[in-house]
Protein backbone atom coordinates (compact mmCIF):
# COMPACT_ATOMS: atom_id res chain seq x y z
CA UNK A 1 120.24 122.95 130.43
CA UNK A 2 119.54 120.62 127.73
CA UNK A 3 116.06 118.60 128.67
CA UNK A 4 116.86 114.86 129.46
CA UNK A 5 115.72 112.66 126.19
CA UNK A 6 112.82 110.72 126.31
CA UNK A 7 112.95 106.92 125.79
CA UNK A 8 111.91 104.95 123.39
CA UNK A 9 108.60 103.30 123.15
CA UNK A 10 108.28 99.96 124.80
CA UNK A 11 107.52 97.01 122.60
CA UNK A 12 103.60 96.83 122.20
CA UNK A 13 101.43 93.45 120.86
CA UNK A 14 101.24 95.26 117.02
CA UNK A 15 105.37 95.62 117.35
CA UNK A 16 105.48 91.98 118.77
CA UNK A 17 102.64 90.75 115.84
CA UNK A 18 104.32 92.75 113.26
CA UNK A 19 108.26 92.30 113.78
CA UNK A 20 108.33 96.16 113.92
CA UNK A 21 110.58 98.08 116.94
CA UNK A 22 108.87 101.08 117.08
CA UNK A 23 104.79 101.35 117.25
CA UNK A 24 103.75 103.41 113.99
CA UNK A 25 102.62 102.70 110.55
CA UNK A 26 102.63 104.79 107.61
CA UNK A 27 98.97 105.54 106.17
CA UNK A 28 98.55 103.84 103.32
CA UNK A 29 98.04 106.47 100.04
CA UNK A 30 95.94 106.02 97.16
CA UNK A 31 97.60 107.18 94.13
CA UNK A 32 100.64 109.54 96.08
CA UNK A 33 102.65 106.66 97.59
CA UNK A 34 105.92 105.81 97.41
CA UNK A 35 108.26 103.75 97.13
CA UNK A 36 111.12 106.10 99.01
CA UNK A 37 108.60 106.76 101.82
CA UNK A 38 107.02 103.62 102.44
CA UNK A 39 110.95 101.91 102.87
CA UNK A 40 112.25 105.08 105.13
CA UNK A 41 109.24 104.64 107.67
CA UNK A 42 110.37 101.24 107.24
CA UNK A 43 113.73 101.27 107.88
CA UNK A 44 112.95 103.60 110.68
CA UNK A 45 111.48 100.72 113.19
CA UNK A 46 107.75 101.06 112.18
CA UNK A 47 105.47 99.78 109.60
CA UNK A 48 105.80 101.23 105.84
CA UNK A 49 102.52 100.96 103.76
CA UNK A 50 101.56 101.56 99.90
CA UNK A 51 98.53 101.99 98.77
CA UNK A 52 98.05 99.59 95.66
CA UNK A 53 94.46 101.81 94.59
CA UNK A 54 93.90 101.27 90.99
CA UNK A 55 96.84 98.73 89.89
CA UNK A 56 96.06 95.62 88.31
CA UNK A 57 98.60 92.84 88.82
CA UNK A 58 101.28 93.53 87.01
CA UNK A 59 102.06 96.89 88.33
CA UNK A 60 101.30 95.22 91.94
CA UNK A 61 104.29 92.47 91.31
CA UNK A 62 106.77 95.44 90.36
CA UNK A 63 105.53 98.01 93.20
CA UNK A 64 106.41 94.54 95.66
CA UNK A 65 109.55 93.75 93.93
CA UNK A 66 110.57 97.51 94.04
CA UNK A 67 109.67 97.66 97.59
CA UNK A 68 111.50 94.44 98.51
CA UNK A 69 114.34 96.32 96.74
CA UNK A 70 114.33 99.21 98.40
CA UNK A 71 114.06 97.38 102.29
CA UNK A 72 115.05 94.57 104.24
CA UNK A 73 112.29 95.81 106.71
CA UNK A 74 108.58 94.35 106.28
CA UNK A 75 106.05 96.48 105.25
CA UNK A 76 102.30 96.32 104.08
CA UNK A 77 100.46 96.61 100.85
CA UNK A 78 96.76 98.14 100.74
CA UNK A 79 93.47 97.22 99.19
CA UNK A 80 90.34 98.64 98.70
CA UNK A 81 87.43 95.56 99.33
CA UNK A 82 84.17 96.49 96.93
CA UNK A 83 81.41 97.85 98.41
CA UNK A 84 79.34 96.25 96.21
CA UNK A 85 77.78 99.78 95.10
CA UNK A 86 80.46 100.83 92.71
CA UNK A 87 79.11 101.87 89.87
CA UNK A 88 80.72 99.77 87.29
CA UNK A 89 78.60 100.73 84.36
CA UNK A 90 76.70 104.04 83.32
CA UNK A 91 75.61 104.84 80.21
CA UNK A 92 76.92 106.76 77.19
CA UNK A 93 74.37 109.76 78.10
CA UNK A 94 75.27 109.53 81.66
CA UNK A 95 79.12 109.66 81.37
CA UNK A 96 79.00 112.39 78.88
CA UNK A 97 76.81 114.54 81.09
CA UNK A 98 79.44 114.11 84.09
CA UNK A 99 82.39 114.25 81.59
CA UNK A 100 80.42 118.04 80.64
CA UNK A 101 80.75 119.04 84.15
CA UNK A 102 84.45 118.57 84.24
CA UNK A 103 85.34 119.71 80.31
CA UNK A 104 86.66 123.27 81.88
CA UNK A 105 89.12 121.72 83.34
CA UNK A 106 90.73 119.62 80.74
CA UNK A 107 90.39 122.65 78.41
CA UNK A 108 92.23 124.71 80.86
CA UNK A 109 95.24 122.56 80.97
CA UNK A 110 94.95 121.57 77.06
CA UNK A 111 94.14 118.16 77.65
CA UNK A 112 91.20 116.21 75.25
CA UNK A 113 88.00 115.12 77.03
CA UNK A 114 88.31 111.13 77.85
CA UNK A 115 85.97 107.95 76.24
CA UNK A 116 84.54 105.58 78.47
CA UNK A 117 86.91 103.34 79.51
CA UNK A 118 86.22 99.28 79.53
CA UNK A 119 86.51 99.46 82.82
CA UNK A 120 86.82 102.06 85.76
CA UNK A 121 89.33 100.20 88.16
CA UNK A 122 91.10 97.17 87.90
CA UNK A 123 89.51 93.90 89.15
CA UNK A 124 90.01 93.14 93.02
CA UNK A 125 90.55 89.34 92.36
CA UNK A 126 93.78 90.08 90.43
CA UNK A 127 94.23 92.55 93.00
CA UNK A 128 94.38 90.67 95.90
CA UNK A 129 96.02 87.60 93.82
CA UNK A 130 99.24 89.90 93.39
CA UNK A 131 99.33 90.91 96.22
CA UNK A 132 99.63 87.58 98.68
CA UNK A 133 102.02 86.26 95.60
CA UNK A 134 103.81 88.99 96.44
CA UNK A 135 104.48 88.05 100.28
CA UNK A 136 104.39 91.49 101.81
CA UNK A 137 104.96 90.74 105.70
CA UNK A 138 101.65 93.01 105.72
CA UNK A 139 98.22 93.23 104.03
CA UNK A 140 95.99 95.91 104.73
CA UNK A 141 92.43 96.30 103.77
CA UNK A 142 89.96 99.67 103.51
CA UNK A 143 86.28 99.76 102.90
CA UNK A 144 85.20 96.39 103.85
CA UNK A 145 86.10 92.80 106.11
CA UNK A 146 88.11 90.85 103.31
CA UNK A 147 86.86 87.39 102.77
CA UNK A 148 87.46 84.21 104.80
CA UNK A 149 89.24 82.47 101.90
CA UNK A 150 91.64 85.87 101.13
CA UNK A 151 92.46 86.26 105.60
CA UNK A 152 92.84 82.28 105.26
CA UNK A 153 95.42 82.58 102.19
CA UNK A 154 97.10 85.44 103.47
CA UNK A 155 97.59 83.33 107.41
CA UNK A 156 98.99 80.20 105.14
CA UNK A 157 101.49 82.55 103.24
CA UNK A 158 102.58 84.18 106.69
CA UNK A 159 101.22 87.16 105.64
CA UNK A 160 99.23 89.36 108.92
CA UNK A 161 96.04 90.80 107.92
CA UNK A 162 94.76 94.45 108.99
CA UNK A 163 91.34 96.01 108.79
CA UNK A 164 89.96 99.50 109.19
CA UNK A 165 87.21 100.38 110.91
CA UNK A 166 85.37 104.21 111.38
CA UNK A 167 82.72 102.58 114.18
CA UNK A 168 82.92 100.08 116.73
CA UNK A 169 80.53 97.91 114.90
CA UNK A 170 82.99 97.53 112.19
CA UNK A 171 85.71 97.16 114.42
CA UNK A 172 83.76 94.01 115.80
CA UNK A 173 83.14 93.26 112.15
CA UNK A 174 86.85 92.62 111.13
CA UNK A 175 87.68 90.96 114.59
CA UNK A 176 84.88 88.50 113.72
CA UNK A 177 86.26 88.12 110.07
CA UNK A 178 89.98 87.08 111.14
CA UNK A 179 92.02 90.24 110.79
CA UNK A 180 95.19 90.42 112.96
CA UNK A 181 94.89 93.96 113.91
CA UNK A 182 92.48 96.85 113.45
CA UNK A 183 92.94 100.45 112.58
CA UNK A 184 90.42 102.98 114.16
CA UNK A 185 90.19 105.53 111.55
CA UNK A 186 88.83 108.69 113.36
CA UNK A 187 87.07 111.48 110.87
CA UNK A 188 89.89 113.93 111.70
CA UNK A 189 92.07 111.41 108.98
CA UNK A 190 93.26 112.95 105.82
CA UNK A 191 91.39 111.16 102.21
CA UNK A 192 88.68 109.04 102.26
CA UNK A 193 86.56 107.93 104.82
CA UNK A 194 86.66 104.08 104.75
CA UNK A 195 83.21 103.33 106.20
CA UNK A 196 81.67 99.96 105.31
CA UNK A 197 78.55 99.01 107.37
CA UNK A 198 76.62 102.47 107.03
CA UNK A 199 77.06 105.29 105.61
CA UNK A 200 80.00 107.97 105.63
CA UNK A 201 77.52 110.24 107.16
CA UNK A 202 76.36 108.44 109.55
CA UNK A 203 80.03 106.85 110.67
CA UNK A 204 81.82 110.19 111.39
CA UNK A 205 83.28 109.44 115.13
CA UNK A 206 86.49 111.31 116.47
CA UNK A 207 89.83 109.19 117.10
CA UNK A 208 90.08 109.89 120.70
CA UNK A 209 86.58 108.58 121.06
CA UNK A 210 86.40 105.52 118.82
CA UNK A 211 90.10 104.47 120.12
CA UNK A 212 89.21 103.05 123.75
CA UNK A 213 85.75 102.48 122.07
CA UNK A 214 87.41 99.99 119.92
CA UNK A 215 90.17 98.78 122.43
CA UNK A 216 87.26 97.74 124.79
CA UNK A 217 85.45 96.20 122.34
CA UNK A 218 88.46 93.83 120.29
CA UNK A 219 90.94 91.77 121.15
CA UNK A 220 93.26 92.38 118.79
CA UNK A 221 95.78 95.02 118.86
CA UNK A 222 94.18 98.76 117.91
CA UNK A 223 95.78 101.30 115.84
CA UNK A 224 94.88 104.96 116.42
CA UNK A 225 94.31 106.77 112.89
CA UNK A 226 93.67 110.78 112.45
CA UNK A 227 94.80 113.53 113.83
CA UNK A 228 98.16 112.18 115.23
CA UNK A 229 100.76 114.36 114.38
CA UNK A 230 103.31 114.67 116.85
CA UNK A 231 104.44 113.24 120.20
CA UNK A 232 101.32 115.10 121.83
CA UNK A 233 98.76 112.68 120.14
CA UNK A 234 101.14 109.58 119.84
CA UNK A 235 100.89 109.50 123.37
CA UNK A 236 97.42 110.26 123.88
CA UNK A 237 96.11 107.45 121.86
CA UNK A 238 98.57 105.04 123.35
CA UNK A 239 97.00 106.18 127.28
CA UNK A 240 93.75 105.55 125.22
CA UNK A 241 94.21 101.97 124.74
CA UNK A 242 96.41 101.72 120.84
CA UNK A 243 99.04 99.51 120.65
CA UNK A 244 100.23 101.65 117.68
CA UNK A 245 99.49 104.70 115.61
CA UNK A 246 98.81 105.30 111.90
CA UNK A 247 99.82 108.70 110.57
CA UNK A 248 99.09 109.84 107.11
CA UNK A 249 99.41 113.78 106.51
CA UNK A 250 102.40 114.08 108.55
CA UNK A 251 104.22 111.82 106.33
CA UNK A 252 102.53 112.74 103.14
CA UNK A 253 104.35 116.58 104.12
CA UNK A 254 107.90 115.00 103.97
CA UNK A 255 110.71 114.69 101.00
CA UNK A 256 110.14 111.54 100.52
CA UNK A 257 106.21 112.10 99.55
CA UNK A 258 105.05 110.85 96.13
CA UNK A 259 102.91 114.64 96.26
CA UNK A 260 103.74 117.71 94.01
CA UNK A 261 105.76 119.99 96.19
CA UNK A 262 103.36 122.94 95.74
CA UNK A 263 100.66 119.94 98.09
CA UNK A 264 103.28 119.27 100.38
CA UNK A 265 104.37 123.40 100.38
CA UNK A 266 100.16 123.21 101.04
CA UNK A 267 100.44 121.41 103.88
CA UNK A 268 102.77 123.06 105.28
CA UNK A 269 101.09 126.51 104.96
CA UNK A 270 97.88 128.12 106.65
CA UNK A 271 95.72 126.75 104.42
CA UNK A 272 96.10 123.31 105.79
CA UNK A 273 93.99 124.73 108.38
CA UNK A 274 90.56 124.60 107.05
CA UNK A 275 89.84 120.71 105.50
CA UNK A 276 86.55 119.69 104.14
CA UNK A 277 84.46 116.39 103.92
CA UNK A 278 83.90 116.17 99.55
CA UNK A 279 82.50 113.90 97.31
CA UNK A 280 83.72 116.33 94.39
CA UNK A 281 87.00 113.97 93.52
CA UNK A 282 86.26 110.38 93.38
CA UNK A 283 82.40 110.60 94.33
CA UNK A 284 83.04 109.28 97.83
CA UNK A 285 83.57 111.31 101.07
CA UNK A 286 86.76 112.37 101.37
CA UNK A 287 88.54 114.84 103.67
CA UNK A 288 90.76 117.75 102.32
CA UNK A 289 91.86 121.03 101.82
CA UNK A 290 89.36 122.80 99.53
CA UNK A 291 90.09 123.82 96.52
CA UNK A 292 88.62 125.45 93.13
CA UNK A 293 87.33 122.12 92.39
CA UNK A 294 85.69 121.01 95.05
CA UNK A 295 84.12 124.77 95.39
CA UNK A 296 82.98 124.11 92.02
CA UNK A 297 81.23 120.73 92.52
CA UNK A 298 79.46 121.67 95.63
CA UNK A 299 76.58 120.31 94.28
CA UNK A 300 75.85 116.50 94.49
CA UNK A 301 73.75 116.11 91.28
CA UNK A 302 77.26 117.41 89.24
CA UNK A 303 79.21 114.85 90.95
CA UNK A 304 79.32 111.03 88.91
CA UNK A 305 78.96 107.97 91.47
CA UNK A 306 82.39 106.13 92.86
CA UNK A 307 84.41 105.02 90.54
CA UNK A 308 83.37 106.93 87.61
CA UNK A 309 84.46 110.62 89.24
CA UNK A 310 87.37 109.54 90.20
CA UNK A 311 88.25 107.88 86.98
CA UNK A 312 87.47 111.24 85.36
CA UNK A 313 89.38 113.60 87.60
CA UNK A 314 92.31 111.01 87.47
CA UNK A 315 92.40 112.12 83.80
CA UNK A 316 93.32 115.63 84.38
CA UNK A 317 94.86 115.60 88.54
CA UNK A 318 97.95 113.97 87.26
CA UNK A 319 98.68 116.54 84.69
CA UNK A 320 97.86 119.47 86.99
CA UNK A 321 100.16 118.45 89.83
CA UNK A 322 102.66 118.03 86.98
CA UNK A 323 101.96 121.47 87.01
CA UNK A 324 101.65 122.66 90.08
CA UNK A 325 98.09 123.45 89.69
CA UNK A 326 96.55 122.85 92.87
CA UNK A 327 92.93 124.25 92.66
CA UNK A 328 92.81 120.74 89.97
CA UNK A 329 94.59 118.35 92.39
CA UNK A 330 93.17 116.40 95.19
CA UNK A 331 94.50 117.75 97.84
CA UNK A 332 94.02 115.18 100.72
CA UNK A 333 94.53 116.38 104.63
CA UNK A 334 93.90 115.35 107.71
CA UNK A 335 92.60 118.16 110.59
CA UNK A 336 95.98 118.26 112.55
CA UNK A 337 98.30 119.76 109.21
CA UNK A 338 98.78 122.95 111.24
CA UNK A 339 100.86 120.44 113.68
CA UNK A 340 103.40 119.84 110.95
CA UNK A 341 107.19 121.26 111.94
CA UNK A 342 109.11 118.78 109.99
CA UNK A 343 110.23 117.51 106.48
CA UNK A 344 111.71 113.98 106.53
CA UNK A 345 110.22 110.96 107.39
CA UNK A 346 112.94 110.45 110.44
CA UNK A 347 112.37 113.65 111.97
CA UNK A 348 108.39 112.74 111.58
CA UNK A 349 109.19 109.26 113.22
CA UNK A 350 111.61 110.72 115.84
CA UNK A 351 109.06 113.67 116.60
CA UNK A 352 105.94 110.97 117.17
CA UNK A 353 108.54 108.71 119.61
CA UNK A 354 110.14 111.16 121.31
CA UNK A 355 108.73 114.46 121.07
CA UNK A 356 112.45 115.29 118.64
CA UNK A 357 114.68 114.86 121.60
């Protein structure tokens, strides 16, 4: 006998707040997003996200219009706020001593060793002016509370405002700066942890605790974020208190995935069992499935402050996962990859809703 299917989620505040039907956003992805992904989770009732990590404003206006393009559906661009301890400048003796480090690589795949650039990442002003222009029904923010004036010009264009919090202090944080919703990043999440108010370190608190943590804590709707990969942990952090989930690896493992299909075969495999928390990439903590890099860089003292290692990997990961070279690709994860069964975003969506029925 065939097993009765399950209904559909009931509308929740995010679905009401966002003009989404069904209760799940896509993870936002810095540097493997996509246009085809972010407008199928879209078009499938939830919220579609792309990460906008390292454009300046041009390329933000044409990702938008692209996007706009591609669905009728809203969806949300993402931006990284500054820390403030970016290192924006090093020195010529500096850079060359971390560009040293990584020469093996770039000699492996035939590629020259990079200059300085003028500048590591583009500026956040332009950023964040390109995207409000751009009237996404969605701007999301990592790292940081975005400022008063930036929630206040986003509420004036129509625009809803999320925030990402690893603790319940920053939670509290982005309720207090004006955000519309907050995402409780737990450390099983796939890439970087977002922490803002302390350390990485010191901010590394499981979803299914931080969840009704931050639900109890906040008014504003909660989204659940890492280790949600089927219908099992949908409905777990719903019972915990979410009014939505965020799910990045599942969808990052699909067709429609910006990643090299020897990642996403990856992710897919065994290996996806065993992640690590690195700094060896982009010089801040980051979860993923190890690799001959990150082996490599185990030590802290090889590794160049954020943004300047992952300026200099981004100089060779592109042309290895034009390769298929994954021991010289980030390989981003989250700890519930083993969950993975399926390979299009609307089996993902239907499998987190319904369990596949």
């Amino acid at each position: 006998m065939t097993a009765p299917a399950r209904p559909a989620p009931r509308p929740t505040r995010l679905t009401e707040l966002l003009g989404i039907d069904v209760p799940v956003v896509l993870g936002p992805f810095g540097g493997v997003s996509s246009v085809q992904l972010t407008a199928a989770v879209s078009d499938g009732g939830g919220l579609g996200s792309y990460g906008l990590y390292g454009y300046d404003g041009g390329a933000i206006q044409r990702t938008a219009a692209e996007l706009r393009a591609a669905t009728g559906r809203p969806f949300a661009l993402n931006l990284w706020v500054p820390t403030g301890d970016e290192a924006t400048e090093v020195d010529q003796a500096d850079f060359d001593r971390y560009r040293k480090v990584l020469a093996p690589y770039f000699e492996e795949l035939g590629i020259p060793l990079p200059d300085a650039p003028a500048r590591y990442m583009p500026d956040y002003g332009e950023q964040v002016e390109a995207a409000l222009k751009a009237r996404p029904a969605v701007v999301s923010f990592v790292f940081g509370v975005p400022a008063p004036d930036v929630v206040e010009d986003a509420h004036r264009r129509g625009i809803k405002v999320l925030g990402t919090a690893t603790t319940v202090d920053e939670a509290v944080a982005l309720e207090e700066g004006g955000v519309d919703a907050v995402v409780a990043s737990g450390m099983e999440s796939g890439g970087h942890r977002v922490s803002f108010l302390k350390p990485a370190e010191e901010s590394l608190v499981g979803t299914f605790s931080l969840v009704p943590q931050v639900a109890d804590a906040v008014q504003v709707p909660v989204i659940a974020a890492g280790g949600i990969a089927d219908h099992r942990g949908f409905t777990a952090a719903m019972a915990l208190g979410a009014d939505a989930v965020q799910v990045g690896t599942a969808f990052l493992a699909t067709r429609e995935s910006a990643a090299a299909a020897q990642y996403r075969a990856l992710l897919h495999s065994p290996a996806a069992g065993h992640t690590v928390l690195t700094r060896a990439l982009s010089g801040r903590l980051a979860r993923g499935i190890p690799n001959r890099v990150v082996r490599d860089l185990s030590d802290a003292r090889n590794i160049a402050p954020f943004p300047v290692q992952n300026w200099l990997t981004g100089r060779f990961r592109p042309e290895a996962a034009a390769r298929g070279n994954t021991e010289l690709m980030s390989l981003w994860a989250g700890q519930s990859a083993p969950l993975l069964r399926h390979g299009t975003a609307a089996d993902v969506l239907a499998e987190l809703l319904t369990g596949g029925s």
